[in-house]
C-alpha atoms as a PDB file:
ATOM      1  CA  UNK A   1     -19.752 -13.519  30.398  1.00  0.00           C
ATOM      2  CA  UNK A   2     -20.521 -16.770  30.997  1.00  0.00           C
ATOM      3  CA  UNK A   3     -19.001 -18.314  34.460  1.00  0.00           C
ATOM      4  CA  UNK A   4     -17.795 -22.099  34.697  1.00  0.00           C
ATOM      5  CA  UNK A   5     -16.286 -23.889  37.853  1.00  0.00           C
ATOM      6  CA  UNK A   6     -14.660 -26.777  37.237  1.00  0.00           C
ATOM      7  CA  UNK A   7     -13.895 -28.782  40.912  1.00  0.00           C
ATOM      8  CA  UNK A   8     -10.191 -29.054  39.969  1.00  0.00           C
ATOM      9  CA  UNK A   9      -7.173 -26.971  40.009  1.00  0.00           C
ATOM     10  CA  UNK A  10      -5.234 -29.475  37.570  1.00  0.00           C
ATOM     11  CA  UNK A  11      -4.944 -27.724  34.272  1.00  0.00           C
ATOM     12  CA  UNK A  12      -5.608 -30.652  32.366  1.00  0.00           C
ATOM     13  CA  UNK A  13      -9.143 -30.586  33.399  1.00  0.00           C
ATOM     14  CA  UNK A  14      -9.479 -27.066  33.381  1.00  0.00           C
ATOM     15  CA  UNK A  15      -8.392 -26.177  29.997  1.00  0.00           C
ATOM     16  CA  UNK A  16     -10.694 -28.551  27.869  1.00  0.00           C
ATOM     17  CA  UNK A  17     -13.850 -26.821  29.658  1.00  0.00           C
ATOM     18  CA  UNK A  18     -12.819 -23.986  28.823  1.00  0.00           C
ATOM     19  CA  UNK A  19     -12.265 -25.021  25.004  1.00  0.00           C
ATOM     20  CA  UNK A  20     -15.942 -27.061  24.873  1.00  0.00           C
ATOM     21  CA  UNK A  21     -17.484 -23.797  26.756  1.00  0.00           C
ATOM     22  CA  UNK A  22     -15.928 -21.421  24.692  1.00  0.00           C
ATOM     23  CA  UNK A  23     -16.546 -23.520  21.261  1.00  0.00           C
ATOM     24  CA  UNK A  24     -20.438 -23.204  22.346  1.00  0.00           C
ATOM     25  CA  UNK A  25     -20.742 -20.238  24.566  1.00  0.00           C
ATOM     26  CA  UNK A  26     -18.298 -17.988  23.153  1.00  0.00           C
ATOM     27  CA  UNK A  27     -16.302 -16.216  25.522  1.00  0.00           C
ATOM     28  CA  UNK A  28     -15.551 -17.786  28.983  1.00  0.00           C
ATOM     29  CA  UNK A  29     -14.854 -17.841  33.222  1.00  0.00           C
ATOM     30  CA  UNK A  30     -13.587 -20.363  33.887  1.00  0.00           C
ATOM     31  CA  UNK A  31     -12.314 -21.178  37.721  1.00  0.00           C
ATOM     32  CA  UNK A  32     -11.057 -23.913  39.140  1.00  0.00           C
ATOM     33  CA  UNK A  33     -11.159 -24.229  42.856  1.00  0.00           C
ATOM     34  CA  UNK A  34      -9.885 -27.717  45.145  1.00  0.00           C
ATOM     35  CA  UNK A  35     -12.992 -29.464  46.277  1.00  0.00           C
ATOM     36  CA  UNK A  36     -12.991 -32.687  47.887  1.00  0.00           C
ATOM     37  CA  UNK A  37     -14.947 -35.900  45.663  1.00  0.00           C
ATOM     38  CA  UNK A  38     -16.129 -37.807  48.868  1.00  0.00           C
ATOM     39  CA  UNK A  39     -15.054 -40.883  47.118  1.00  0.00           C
ATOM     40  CA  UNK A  40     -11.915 -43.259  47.611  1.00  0.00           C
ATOM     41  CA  UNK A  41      -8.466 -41.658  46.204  1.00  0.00           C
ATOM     42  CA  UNK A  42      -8.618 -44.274  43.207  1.00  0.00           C
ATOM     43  CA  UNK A  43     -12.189 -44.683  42.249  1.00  0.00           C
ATOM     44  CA  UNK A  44     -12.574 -48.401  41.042  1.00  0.00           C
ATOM     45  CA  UNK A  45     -16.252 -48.736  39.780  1.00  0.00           C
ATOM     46  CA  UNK A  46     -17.964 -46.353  37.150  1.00  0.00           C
ATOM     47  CA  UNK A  47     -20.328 -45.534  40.238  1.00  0.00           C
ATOM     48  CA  UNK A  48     -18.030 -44.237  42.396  1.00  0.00           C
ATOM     49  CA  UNK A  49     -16.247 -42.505  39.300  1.00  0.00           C
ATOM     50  CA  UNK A  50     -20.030 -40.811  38.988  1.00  0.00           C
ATOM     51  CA  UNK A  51     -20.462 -39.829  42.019  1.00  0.00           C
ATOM     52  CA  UNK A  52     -17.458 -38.499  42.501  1.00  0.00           C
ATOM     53  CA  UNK A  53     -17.577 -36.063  39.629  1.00  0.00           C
ATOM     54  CA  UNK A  54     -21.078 -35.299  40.931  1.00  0.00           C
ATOM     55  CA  UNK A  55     -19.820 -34.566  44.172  1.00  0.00           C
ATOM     56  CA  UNK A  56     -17.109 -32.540  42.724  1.00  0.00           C
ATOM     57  CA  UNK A  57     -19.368 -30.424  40.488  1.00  0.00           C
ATOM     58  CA  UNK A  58     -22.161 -29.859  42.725  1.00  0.00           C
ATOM     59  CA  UNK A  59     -19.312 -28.199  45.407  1.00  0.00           C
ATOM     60  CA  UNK A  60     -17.114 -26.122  42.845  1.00  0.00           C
ATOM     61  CA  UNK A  61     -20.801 -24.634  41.834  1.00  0.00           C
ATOM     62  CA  UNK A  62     -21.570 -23.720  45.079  1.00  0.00           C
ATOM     63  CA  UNK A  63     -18.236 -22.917  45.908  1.00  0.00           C
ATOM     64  CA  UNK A  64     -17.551 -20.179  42.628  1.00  0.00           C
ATOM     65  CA  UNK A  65     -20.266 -16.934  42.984  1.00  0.00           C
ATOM     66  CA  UNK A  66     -21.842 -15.900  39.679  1.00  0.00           C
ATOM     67  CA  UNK A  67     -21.175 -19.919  38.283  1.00  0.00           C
ATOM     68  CA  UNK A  68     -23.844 -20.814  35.754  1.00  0.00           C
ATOM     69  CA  UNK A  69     -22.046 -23.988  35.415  1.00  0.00           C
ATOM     70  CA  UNK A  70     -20.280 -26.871  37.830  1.00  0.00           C
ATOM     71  CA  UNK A  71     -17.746 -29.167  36.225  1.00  0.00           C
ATOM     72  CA  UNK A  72     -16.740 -32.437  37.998  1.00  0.00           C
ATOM     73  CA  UNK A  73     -14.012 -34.851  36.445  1.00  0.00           C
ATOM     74  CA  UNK A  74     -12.985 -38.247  38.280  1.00  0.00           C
ATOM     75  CA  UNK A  75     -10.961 -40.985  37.110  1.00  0.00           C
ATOM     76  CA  UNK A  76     -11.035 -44.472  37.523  1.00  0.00           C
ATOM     77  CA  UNK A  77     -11.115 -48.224  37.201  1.00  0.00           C
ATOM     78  CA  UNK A  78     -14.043 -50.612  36.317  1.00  0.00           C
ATOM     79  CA  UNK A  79     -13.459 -54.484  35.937  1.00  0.00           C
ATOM     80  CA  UNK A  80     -15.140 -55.910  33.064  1.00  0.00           C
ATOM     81  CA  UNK A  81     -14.967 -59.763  31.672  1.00  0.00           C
ATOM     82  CA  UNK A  82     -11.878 -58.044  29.968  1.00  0.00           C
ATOM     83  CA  UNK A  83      -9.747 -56.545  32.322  1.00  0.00           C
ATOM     84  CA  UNK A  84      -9.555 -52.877  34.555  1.00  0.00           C
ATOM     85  CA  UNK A  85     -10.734 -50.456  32.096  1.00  0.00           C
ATOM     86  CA  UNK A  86      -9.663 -46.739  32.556  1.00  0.00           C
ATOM     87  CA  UNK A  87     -11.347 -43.377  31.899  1.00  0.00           C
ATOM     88  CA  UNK A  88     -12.773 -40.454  33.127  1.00  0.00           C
ATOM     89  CA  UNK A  89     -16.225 -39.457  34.016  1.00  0.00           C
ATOM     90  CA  UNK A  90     -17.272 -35.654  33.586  1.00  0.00           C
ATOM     91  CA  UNK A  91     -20.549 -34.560  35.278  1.00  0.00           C
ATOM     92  CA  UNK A  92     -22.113 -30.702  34.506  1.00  0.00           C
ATOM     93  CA  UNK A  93     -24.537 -29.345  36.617  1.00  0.00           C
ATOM     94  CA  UNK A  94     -26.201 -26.048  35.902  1.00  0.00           C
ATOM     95  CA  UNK A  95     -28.335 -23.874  38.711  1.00  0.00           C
ATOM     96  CA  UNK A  96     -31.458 -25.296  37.940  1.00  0.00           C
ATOM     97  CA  UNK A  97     -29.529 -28.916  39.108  1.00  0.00           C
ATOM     98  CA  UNK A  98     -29.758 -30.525  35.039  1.00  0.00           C
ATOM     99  CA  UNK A  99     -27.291 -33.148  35.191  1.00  0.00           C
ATOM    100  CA  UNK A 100     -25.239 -33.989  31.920  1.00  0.00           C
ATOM    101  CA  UNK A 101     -22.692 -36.965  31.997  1.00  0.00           C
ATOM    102  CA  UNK A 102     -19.947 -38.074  29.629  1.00  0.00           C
ATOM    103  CA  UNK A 103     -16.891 -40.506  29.651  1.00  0.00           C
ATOM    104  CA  UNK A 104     -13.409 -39.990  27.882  1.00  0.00           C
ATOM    105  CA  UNK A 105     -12.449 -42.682  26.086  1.00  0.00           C
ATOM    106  CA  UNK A 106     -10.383 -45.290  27.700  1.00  0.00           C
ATOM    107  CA  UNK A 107      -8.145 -48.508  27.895  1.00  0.00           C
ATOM    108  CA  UNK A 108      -7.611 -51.419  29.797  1.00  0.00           C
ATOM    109  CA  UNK A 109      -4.268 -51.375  32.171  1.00  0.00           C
ATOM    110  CA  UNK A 110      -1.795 -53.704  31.840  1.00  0.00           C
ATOM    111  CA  UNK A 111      -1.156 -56.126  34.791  1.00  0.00           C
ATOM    112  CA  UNK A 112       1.717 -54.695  36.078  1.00  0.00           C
ATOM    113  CA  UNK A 113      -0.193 -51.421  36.283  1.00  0.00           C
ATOM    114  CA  UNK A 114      -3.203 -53.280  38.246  1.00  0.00           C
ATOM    115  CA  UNK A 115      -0.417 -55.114  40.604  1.00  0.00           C
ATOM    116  CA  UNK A 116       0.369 -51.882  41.790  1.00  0.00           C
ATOM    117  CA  UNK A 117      -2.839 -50.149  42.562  1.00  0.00           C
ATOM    118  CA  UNK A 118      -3.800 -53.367  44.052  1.00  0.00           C
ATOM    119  CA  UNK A 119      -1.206 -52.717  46.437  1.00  0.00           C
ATOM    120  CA  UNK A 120      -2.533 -49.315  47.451  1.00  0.00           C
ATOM    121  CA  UNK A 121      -0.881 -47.449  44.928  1.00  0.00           C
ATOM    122  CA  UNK A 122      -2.949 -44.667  42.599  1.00  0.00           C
ATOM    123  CA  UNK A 123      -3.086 -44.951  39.222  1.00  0.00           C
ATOM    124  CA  UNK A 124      -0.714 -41.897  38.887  1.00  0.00           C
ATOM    125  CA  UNK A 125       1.590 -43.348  41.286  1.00  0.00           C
ATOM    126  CA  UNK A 126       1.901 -46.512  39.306  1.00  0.00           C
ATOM    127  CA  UNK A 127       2.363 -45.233  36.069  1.00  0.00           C
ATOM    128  CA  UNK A 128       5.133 -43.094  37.740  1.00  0.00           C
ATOM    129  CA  UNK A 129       6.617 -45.923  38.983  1.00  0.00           C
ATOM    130  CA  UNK A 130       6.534 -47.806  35.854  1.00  0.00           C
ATOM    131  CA  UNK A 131       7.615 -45.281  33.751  1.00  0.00           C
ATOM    132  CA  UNK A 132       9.802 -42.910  35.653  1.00  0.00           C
ATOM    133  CA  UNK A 133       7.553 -40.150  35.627  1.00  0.00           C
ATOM    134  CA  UNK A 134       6.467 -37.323  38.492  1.00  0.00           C
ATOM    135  CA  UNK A 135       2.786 -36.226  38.591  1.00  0.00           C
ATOM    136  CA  UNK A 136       2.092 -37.486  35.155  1.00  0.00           C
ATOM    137  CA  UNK A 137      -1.559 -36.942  36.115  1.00  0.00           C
ATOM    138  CA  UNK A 138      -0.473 -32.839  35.828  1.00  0.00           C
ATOM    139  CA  UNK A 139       1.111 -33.388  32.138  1.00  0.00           C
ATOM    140  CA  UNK A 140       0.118 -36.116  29.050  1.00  0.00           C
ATOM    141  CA  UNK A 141      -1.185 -38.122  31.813  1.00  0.00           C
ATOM    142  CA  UNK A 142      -1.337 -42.392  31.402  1.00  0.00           C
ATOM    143  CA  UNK A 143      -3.643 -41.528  28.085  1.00  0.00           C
ATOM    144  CA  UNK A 144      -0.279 -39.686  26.981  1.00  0.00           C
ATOM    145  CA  UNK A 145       1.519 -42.778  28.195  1.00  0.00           C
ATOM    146  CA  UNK A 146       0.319 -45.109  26.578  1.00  0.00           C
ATOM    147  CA  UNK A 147      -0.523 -43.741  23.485  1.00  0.00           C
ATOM    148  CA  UNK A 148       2.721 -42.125  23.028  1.00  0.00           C
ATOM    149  CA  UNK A 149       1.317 -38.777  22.958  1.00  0.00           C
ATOM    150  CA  UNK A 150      -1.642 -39.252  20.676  1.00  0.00           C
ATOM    151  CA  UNK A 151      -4.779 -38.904  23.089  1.00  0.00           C
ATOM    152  CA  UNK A 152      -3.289 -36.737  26.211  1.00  0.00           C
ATOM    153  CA  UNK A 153      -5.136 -36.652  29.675  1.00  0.00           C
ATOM    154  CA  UNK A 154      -6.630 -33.001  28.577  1.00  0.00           C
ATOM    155  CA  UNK A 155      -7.755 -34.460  25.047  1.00  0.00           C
ATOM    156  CA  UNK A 156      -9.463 -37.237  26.896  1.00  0.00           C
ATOM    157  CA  UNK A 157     -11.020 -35.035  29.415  1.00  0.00           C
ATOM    158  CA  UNK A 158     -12.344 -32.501  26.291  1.00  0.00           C
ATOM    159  CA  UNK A 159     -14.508 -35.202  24.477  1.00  0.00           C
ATOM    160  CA  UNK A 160     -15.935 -36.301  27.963  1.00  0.00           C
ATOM    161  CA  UNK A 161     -16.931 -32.270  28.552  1.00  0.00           C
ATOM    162  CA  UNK A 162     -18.165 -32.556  24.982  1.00  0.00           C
ATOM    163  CA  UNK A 163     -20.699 -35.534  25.644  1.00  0.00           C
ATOM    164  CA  UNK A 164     -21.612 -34.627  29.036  1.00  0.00           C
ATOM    165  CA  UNK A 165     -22.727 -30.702  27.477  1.00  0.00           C
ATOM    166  CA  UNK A 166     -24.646 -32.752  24.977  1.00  0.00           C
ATOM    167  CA  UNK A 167     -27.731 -32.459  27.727  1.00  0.00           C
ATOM    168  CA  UNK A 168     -27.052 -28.474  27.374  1.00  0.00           C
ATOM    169  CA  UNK A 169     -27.357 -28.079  24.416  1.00  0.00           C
ATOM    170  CA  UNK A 170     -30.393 -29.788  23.413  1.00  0.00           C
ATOM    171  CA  UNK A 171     -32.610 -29.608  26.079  1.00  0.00           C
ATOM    172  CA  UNK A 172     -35.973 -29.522  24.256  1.00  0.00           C
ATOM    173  CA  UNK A 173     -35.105 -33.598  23.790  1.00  0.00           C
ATOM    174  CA  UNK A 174     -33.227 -33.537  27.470  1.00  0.00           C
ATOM    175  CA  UNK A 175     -36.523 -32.709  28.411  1.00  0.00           C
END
């Protein structure tokens, strides 16, 4: 059986690897063990969002024995001419150290959002704020939020696994 770690314990992360794995692979380990992303709390470039899910799935690899696979996931902010745009960057790393990347989707916050995590907040903690929610980074997350349930956290997280095992599974053109 085929043995993921994913540097996470939040279930939103770890259930959409499991689903991508398992829609490829078959049946599926995955385990999810805390590992520390060596960047700031609330990433706010797409660089630090990579290497932060780098750092994350480089450890949990090391870090689970028997792991074909590492899994990092960090969210976070990038300015564009448009406004702070938020998503998620996923990073796999297999033993042989391939590197496949993908993104969710994502949006850009509102102001009122961005006035608070320019105030030190995270984005979790603002949208709790804002919306009277606790740990909303654990449930639908802001994706949930703010598309009143349509694209979760998790969902965004999947299609970001799903793009960054893209590398995987071709890798006579990866090559």
């Amino acid at each position: 059986m085929l043995t993921i770690a994913v540097g996470s314990t939040n279930q939103t992360k770890i259930l959409p690897v499991e689903e991508v794995f398992a829609h490829h692979f078959g049946e599926v380990k995955v385990v999810g063990v805390a590992v520390k992303s060596g960047v700031s709390e609330q990433p706010m470039t797409d660089d630090e969002m990579y290497q932060g899910a780098l750092t994350r799935a480089k450890k949990a690899l090391h870090a689970v024995k028997g792991a074909s696979y590492g899994v990092g996931i960090e969210g976070g902010l990038h300015k564009h001419s448009y406004g702070w745009f938020e998503k998620s960057t996923i990073v796999i790393i297999d033993k042989k150290g391939d590197i496949g990347v993908g993104t969710s989707g994502g949006l850009v916050l509102p102001k009122k959002v961005m006035k608070h995590i320019h105030a030190g907040k995270t984005l979790e903690q603002a949208i709790d704020l804002l919306f009277g929610t606790h740990k909303i980074g654990r449930g639908i997350g802001m994706f949930g939020i703010f598309t009143k349930g349509i694209v979760t956290r998790a969902e965004g997280v999947k299609h970001g696994v799903a793009f960054a095992i893209a590398r995987f599974l071709h890798k006579e053109i990866y090559s």
